[in-house]
Protein backbone atom coordinates (compact mmCIF):
# COMPACT_ATOMS: atom_id res chain seq x y z
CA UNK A 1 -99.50 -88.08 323.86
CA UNK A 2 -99.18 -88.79 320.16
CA UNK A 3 -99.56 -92.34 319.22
CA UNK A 4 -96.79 -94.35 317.20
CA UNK A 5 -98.66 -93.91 313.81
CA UNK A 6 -98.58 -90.48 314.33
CA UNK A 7 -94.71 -90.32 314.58
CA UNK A 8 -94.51 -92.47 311.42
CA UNK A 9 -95.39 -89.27 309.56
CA UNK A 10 -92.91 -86.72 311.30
CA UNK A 11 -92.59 -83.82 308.56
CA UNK A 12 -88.33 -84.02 308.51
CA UNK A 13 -88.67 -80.28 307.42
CA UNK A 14 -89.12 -79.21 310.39
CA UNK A 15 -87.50 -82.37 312.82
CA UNK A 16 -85.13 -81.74 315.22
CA UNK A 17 -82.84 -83.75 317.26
CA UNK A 18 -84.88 -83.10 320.30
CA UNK A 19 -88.04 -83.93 318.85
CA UNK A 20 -86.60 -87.44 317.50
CA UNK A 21 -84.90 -87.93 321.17
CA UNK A 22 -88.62 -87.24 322.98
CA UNK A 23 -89.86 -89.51 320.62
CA UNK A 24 -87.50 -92.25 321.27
CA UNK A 25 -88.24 -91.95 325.07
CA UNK A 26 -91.77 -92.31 324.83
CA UNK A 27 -91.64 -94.94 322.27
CA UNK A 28 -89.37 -97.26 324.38
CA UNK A 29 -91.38 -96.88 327.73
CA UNK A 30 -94.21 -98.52 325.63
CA UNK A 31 -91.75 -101.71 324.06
CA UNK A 32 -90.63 -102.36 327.50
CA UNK A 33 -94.31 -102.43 328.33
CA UNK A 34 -94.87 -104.89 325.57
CA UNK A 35 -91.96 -107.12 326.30
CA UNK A 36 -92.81 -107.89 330.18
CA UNK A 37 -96.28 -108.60 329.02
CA UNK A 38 -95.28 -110.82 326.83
CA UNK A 39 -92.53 -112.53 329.02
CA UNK A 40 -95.95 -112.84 331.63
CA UNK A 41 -97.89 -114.39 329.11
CA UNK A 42 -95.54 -116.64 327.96
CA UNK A 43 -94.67 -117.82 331.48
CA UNK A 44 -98.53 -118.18 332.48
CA UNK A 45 -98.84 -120.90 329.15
CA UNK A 46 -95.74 -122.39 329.89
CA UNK A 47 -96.35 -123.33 333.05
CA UNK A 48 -99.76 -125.47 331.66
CA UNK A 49 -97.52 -127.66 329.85
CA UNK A 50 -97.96 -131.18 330.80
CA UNK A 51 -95.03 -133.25 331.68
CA UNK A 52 -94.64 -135.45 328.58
CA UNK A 53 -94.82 -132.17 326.29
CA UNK A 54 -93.02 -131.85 322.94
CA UNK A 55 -91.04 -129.45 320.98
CA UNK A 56 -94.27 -128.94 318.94
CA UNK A 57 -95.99 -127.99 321.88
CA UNK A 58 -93.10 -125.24 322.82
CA UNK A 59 -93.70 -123.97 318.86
CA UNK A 60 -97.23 -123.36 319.32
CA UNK A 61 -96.74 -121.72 322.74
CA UNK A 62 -94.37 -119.26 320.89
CA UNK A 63 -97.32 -118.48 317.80
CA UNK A 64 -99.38 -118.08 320.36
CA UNK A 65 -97.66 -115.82 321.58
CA UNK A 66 -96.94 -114.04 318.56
CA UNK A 67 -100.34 -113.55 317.77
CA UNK A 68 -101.59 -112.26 320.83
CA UNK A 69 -98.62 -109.41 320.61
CA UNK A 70 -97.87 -109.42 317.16
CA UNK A 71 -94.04 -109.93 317.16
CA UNK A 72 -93.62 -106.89 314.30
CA UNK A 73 -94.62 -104.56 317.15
CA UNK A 74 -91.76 -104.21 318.91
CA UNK A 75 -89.35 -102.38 316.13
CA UNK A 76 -92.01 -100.95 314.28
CA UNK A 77 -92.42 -97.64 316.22
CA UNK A 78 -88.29 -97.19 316.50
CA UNK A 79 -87.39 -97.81 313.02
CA UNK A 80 -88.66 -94.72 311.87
CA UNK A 81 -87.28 -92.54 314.46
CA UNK A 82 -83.96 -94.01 312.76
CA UNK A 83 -84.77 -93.34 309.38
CA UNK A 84 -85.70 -89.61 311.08
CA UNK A 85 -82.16 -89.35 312.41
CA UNK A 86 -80.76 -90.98 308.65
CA UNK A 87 -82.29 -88.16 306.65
CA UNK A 88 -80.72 -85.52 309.20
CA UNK A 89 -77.28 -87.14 308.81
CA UNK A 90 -77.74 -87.62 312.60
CA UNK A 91 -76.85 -91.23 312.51
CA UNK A 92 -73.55 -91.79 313.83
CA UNK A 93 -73.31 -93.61 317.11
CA UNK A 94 -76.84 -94.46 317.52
CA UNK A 95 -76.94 -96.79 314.76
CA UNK A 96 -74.39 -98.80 315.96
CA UNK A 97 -76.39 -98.52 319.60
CA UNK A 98 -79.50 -99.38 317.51
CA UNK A 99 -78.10 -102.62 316.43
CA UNK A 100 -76.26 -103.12 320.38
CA UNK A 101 -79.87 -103.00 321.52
CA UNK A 102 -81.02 -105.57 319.18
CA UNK A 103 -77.53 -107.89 320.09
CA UNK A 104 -78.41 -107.63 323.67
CA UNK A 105 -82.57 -108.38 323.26
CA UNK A 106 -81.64 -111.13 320.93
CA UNK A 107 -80.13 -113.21 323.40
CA UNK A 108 -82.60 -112.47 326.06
CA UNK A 109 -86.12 -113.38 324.76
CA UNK A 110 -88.11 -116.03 326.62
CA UNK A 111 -89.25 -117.63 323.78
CA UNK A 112 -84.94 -118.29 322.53
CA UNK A 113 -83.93 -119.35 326.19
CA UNK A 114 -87.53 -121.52 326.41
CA UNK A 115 -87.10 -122.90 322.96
CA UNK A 116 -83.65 -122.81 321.42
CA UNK A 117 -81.73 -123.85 324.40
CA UNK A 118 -83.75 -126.85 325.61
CA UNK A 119 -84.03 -128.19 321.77
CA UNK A 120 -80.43 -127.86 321.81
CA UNK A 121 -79.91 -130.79 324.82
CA UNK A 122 -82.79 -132.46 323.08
CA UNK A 123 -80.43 -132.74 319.76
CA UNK A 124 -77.32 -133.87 321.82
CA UNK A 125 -79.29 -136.58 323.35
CA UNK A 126 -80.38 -137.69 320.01
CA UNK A 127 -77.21 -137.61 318.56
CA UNK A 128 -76.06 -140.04 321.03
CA UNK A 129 -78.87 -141.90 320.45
CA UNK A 130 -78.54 -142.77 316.95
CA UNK A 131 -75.00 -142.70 316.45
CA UNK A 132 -74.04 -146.17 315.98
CA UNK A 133 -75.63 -147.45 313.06
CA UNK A 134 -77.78 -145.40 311.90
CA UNK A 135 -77.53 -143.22 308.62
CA UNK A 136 -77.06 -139.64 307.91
CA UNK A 137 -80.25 -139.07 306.48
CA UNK A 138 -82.25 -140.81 308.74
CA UNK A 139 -80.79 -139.29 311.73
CA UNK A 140 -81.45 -136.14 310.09
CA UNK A 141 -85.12 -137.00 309.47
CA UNK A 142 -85.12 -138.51 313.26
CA UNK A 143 -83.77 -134.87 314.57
CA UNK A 144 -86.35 -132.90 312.39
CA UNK A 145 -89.46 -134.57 314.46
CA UNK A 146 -91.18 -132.36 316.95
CA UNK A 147 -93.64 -134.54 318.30
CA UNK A 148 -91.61 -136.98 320.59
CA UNK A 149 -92.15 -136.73 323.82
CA UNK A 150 -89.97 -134.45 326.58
CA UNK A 151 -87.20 -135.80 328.39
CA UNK A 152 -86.54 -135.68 332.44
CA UNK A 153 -83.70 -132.86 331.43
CA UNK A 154 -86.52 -130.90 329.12
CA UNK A 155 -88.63 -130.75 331.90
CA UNK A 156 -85.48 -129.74 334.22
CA UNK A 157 -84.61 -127.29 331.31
CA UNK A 158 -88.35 -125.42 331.87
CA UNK A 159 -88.52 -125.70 335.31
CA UNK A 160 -84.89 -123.79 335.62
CA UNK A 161 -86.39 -121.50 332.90
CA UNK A 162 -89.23 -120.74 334.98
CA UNK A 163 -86.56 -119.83 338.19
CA UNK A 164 -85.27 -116.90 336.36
CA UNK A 165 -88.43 -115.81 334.69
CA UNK A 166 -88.56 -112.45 337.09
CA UNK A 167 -85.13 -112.21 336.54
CA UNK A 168 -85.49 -112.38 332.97
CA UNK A 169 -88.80 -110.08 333.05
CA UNK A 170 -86.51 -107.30 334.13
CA UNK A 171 -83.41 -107.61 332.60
CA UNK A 172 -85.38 -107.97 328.90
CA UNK A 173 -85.80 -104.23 329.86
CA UNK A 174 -82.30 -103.14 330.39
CA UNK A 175 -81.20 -102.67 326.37
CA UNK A 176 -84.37 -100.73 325.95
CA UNK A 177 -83.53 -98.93 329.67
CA UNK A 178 -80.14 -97.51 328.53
CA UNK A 179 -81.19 -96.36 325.00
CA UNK A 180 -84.00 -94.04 326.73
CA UNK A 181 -81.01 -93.12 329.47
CA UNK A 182 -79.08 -92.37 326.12
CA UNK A 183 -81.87 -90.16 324.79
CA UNK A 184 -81.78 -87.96 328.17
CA UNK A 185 -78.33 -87.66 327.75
CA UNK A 186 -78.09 -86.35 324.27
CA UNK A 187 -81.47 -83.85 325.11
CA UNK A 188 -78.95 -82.29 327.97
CA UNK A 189 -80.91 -83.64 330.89
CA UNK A 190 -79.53 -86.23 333.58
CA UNK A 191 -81.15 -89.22 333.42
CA UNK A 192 -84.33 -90.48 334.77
CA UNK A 193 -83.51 -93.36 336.73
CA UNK A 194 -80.22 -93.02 338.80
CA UNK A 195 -80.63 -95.11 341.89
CA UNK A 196 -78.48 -97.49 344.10
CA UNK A 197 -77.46 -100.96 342.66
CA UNK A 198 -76.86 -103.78 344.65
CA UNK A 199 -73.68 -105.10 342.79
CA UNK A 200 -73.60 -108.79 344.33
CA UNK A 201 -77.49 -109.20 343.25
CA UNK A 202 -77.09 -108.21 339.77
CA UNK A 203 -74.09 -109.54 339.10
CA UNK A 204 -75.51 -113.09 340.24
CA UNK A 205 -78.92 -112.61 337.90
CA UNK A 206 -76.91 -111.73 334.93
CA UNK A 207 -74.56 -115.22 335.82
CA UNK A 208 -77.87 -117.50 335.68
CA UNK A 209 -78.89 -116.06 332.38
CA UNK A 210 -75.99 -116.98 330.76
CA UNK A 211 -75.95 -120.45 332.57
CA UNK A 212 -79.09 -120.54 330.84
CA UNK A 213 -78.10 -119.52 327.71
CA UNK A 214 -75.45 -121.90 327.30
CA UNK A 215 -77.17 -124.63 328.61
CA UNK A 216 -75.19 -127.08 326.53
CA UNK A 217 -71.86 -125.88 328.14
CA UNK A 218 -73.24 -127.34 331.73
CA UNK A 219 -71.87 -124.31 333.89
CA UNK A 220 -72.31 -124.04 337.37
CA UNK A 221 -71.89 -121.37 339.72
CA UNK A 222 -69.42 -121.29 342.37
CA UNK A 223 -67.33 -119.18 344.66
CA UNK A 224 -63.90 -119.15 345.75
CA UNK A 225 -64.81 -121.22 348.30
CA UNK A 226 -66.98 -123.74 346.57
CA UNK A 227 -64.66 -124.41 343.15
CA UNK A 228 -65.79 -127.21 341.19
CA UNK A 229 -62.51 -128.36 339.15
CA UNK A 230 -64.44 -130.76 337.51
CA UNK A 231 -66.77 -129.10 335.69
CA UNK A 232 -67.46 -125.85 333.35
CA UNK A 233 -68.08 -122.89 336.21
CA UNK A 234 -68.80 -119.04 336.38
CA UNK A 235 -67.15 -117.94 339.63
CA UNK A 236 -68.41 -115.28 341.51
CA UNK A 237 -65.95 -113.23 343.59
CA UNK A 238 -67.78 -110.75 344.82
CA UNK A 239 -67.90 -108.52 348.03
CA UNK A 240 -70.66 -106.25 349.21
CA UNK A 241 -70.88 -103.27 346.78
CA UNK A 242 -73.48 -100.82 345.78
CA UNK A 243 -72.79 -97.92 343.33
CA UNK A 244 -74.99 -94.92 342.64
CA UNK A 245 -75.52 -95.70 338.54
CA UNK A 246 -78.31 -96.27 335.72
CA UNK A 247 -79.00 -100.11 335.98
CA UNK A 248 -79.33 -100.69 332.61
CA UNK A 249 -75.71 -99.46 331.86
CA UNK A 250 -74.52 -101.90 334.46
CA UNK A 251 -76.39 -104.59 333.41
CA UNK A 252 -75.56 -104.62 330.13
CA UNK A 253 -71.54 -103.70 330.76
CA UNK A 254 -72.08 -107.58 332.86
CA UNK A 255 -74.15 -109.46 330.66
CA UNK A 256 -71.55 -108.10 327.64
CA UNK A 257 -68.31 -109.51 329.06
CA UNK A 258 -69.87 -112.20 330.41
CA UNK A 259 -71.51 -113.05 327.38
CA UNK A 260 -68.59 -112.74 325.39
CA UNK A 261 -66.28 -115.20 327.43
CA UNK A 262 -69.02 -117.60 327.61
CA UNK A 263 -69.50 -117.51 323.71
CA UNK A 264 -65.45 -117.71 323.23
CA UNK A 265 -65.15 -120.98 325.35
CA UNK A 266 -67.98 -122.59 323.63
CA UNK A 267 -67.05 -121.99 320.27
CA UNK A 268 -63.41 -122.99 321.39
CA UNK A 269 -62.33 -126.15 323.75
CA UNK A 270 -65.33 -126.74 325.86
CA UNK A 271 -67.21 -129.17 323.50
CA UNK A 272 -70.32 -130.49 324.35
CA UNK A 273 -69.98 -130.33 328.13
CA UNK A 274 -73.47 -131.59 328.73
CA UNK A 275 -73.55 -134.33 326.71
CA UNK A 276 -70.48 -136.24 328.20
CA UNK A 277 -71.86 -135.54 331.74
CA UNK A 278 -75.46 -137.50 330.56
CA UNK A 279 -73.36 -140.06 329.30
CA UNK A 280 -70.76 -140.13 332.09
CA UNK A 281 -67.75 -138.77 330.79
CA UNK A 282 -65.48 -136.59 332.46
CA UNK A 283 -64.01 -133.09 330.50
CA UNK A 284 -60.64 -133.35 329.23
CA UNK A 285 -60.23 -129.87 329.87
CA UNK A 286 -62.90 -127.83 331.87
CA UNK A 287 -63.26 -123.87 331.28
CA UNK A 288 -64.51 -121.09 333.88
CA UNK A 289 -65.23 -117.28 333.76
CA UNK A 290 -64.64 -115.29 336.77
CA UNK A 291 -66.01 -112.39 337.77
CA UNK A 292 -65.08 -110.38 340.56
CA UNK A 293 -66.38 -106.80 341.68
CA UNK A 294 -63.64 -104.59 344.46
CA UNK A 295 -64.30 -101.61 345.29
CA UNK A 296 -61.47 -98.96 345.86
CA UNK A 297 -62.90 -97.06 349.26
CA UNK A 298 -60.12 -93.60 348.83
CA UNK A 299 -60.55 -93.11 345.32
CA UNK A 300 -64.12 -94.17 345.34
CA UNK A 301 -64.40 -96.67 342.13
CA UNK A 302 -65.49 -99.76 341.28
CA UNK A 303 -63.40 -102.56 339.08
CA UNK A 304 -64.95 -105.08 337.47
CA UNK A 305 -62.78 -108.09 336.81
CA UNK A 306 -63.98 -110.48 334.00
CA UNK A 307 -61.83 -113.39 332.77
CA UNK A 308 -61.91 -116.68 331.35
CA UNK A 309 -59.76 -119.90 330.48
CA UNK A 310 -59.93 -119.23 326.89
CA UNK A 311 -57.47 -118.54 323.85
CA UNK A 312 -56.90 -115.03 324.87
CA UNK A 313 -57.03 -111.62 323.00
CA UNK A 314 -54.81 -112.12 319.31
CA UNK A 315 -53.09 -109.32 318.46
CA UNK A 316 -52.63 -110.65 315.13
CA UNK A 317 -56.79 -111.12 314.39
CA UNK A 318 -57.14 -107.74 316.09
CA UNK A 319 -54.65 -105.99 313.27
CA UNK A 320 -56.17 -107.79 310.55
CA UNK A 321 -59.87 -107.46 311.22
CA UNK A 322 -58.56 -103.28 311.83
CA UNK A 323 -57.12 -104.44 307.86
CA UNK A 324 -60.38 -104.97 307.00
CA UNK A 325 -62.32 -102.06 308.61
CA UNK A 326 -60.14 -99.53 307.25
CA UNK A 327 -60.03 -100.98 303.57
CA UNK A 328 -63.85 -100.25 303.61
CA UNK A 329 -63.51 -97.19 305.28
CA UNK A 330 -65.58 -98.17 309.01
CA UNK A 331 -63.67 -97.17 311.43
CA UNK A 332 -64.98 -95.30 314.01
CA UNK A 333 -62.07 -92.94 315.51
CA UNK A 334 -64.10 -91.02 317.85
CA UNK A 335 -62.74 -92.08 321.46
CA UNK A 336 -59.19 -93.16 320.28
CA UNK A 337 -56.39 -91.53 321.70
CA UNK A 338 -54.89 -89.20 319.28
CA UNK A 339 -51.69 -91.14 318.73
CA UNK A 340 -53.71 -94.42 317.57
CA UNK A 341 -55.92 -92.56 315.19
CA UNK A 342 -52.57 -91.13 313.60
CA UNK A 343 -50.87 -94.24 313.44
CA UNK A 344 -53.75 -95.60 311.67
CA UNK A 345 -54.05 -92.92 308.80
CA UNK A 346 -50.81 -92.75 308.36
CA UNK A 347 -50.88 -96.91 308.08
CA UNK A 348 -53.04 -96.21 304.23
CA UNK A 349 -49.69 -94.06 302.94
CA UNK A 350 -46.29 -95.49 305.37
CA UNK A 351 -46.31 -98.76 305.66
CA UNK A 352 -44.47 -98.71 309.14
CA UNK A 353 -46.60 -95.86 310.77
CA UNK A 354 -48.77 -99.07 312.61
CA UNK A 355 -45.32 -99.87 314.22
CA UNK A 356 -46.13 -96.52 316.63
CA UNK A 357 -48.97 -99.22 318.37
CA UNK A 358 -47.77 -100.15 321.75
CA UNK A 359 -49.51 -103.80 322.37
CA UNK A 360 -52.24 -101.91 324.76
CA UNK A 361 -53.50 -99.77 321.65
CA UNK A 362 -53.86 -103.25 319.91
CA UNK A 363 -55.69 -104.96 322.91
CA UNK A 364 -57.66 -101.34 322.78
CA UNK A 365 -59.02 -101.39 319.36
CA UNK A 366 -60.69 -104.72 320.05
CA UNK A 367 -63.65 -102.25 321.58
CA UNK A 368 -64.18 -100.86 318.26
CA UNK A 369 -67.67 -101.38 316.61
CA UNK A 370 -67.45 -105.25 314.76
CA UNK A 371 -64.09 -105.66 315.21
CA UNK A 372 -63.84 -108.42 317.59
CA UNK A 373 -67.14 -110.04 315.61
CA UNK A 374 -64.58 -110.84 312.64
CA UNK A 375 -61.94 -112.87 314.58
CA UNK A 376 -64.35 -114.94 316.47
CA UNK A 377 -65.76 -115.75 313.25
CA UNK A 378 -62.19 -116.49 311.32
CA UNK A 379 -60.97 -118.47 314.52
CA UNK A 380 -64.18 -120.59 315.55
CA UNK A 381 -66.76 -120.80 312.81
CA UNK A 382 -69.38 -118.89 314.86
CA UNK A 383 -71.07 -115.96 313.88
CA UNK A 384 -70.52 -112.48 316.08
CA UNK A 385 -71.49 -109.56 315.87
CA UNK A 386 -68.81 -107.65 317.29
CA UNK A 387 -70.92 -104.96 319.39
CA UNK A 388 -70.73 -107.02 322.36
CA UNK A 389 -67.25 -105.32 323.42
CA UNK A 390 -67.93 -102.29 321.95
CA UNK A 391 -70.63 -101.93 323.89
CA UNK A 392 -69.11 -102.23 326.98
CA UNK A 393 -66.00 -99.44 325.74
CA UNK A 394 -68.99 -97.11 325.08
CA UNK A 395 -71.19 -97.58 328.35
CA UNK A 396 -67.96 -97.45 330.75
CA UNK A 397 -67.09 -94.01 328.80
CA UNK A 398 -70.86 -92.82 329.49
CA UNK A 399 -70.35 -93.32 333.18
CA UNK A 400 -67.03 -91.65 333.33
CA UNK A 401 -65.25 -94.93 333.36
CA UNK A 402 -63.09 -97.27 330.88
CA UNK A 403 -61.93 -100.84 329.89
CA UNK A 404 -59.15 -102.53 329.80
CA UNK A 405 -58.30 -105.50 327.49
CA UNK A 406 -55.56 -107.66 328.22
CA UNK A 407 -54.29 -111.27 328.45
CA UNK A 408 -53.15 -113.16 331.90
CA UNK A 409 -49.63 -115.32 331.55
CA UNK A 410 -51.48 -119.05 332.79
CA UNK A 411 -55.33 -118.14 331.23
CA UNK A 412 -57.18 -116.34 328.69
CA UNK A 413 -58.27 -112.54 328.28
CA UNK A 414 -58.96 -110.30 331.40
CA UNK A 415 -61.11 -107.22 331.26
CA UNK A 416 -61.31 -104.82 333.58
CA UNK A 417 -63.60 -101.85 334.12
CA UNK A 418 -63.41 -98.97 336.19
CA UNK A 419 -66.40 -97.20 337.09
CA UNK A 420 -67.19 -94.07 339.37
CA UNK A 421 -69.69 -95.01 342.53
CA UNK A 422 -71.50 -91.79 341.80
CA UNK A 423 -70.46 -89.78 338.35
CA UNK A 424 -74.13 -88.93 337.25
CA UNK A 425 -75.25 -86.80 340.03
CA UNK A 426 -72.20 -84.60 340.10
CA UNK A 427 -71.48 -81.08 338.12
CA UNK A 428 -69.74 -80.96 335.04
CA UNK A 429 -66.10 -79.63 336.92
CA UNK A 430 -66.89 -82.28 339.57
CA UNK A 431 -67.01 -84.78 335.91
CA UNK A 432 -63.86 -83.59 334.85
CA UNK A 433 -62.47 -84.28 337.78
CA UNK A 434 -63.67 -87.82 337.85
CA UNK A 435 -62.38 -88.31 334.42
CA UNK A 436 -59.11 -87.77 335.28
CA UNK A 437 -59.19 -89.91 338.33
CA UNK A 438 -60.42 -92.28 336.49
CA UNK A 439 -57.80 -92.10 334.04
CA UNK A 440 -55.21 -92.27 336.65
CA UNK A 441 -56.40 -95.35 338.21
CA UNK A 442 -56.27 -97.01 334.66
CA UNK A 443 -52.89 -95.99 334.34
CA UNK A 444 -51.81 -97.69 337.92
CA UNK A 445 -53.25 -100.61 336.97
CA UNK A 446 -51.82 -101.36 333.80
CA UNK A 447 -48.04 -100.25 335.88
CA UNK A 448 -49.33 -102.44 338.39
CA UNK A 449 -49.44 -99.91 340.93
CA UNK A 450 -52.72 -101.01 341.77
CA UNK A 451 -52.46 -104.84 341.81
CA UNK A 452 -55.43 -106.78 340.08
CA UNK A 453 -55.41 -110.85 342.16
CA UNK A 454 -58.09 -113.01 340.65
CA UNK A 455 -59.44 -116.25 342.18
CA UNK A 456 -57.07 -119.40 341.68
């Protein structure tokens, strides 16, 4: 096996495709390696913390860290296998999967959940701490100290971190899990690890991430049966159901849309839903995300239901963040429907060609790379990237499924997925055939032939 200095030095004369893809495969077994290492080292330190520790403490945990595994590590042995693919005009798609993998790892490092997320309820407190009275600047210079002691809800904070830490030990290998399943694909060969998923269980580790994530936001996790009105929730409605799949792919089509919604209601009406409960306030207006998983038993498919209380999909920030793509020449056409790619050409020379676009196409192009990163930004002040969604589009296609975007009448946006139980395994006519089931069932639902009830 060569080692990663070796593939530094590729001659490009004579590279091919399949060399780069080999590469990429062998270089991510040994980053996932490095990242559960690291999540076990970090959890071993962590969990010698003494009670009354402080943020400085939690900042030389992290160098610590960074030291023993040298944080550089992880991208250096990928990045050239990119700039491999660059000078073969290979690019394309993986680039924008390049920078979905980063998205998705971003939000799912120890250190950020152990760090960012428990100095964020640390600042709340101390904003209501020093409100009355006290000065800008010396609230400032209050919130830059690191060396006060931890808080009952800091200590909370870690111990709920360390809950999830297995959880989090495996999912921090799911972006780097469907970029190697990627690789197989595009070297012709199924890939590697096709098993059966337990639906319910994943679905419910993915929920506590992002409860951890968005700490600030205070959600809890309910069912149908155990609603809490009064607070921020993530509903799970979900039966028994296992599907023959890649994990990776179905984590990340979960944590996306999950993600997403959770990101939208923060940003948007939620406020700081932790800091009113500490001080004993009730929410004017409390937000959930529900997620429910059905199976359809005759035409053997899952659907995967994600929606949320927010502002909805805007057809009018869709259009104009499309304005913007097109002006600089990014979009990506490849997997829209003939009649949407021609409405948008002709949109640069007839001003009424875009009037073609039934409301679905608009609600569709919201999967396109960085397009729904630029109306989150416009409409709420937060930074997105925008590969969230597309993401999703892309992995659903993979598996022989799709997405669809659209608004409910009384809430916010609704997504809905529709994946094969076992697409992977079969032969490319049996494929073909799936596709167009698939396709079907897409169509039925949006006629609502096949009805779509979420939880009240």
């Amino acid at each position: 096996m060569r080692k990663p200095e070796d593939l530094h030095n590729e001659d490009t004369a004579e590279d091919s495709m399949e060399a780069i893809f080999s590469d990429l495969k062998r270089e991510l077994k040994l980053v996932v390696e490095r990242e559960r290492e690291k999540c076990e080292f970090l959890t071993k330190l962590a969990s010698e913390l003494p009670l009354d520790f402080t943020m400085q403490d939690l900042f030389c945990l992290r160098d610590v860290a960074d030291e023993e595994f040298d944080q550089d590590e992880r991208t250096l042995s990928i990045t050239p296998l990119i700039n491999r693919l660059h000078k073969m005009g290979e690019i394309g798609e993986l680039s924008t999967m390049i920078a979905f993998l980063g998205h998705d790892v971003d939000h799912l490092t120890y250190e950020r959940l152990l760090l960012d997320y428990i100095a964020q309820r640390r600042n709340i407190r101390l904003r209501e701490q020093l409100k009355a009275g006290v000065k800008d600047d010396e609230m400032g210079m209050e919130m830059e100290r690191n060396d006060l002691p931890s808080h009952p809800d800091d200590v909370e904070a870690l111990r709920a971190a360390f809950d999830i830490t297995p959880q989090l030990a495996k999912q921090i290998e799911y972006p780097y899990g469907f970029l190697k399943t990627y690789a197989e694909m595009q070297l012709g060969s199924e890939p590697e690890e096709i098993e059966i998923i337990n639906l319910k269980e994943l679905v419910g580790a993915t929920a506590h991430t992002v409860q951890l994530r968005y700490m600030a936001d205070d959600y809890v996790i309910t069912t149908p049966e155990t609603l809490r009105p009064d607070r921020n929730q993530i509903i799970l409605d979900l039966e028994e159901a296992k599907i023959t799949s890649n994990t990776p792919m179905m984590w990340s089509i979960f944590h996306n849309l999950v993600g997403n919604a959770a990101k939208e209601l923060s940003c948007s009406a939620s406020g700081d839903a932790y800091r009113k409960r500490v001080n004993g306030e009730g929410l004017k207006k409390t937000n959930s995300i529900k997620i429910k998983v059905e199976q359809l038993a005759e035409q053997d498919v899952t659907l995967i239901h994600v929606s949320d209380t927010g502002q909805g999909l805007s057809a009018d920030e869709i259009m104009n963040s499309v304005k913007i793509m097109l002006k600089k020449n990014m979009i990506d056409e490849s997997g829209l429907k003939v009649s949407v790619r021609q409405a948008l050409r002709g949109w640069k020379n007839n001003h009424y060609a875009i009037r073609s676009l039934r409301m679905g196409d608009v609600y569709d192009l919201a999967g396109l790379s960085r397009v729904s990163g630029f109306s989150t930004r416009e409409r709420t002040g937060s930074d997105s990237s925008g590969l969230g969604l597309w993401g999703v589009n892309f992995l659903a296609k993979q598996m022989g499924g799709g997405i669809i975007p659209t608004n409910t009448l009384d809430q916010g946006a609704l997504f809905t997925v529709v994946i094969p139980n076992n697409y992977f395994s079969k032969g490319d006519v049996q494929k073909a055939e799936i596709l167009d089931l698939t396709a079907k069932i897409r169509a039925q639902i949006e006629s609502g032939e096949i009805p779509v009830k979420l939880a009240a």
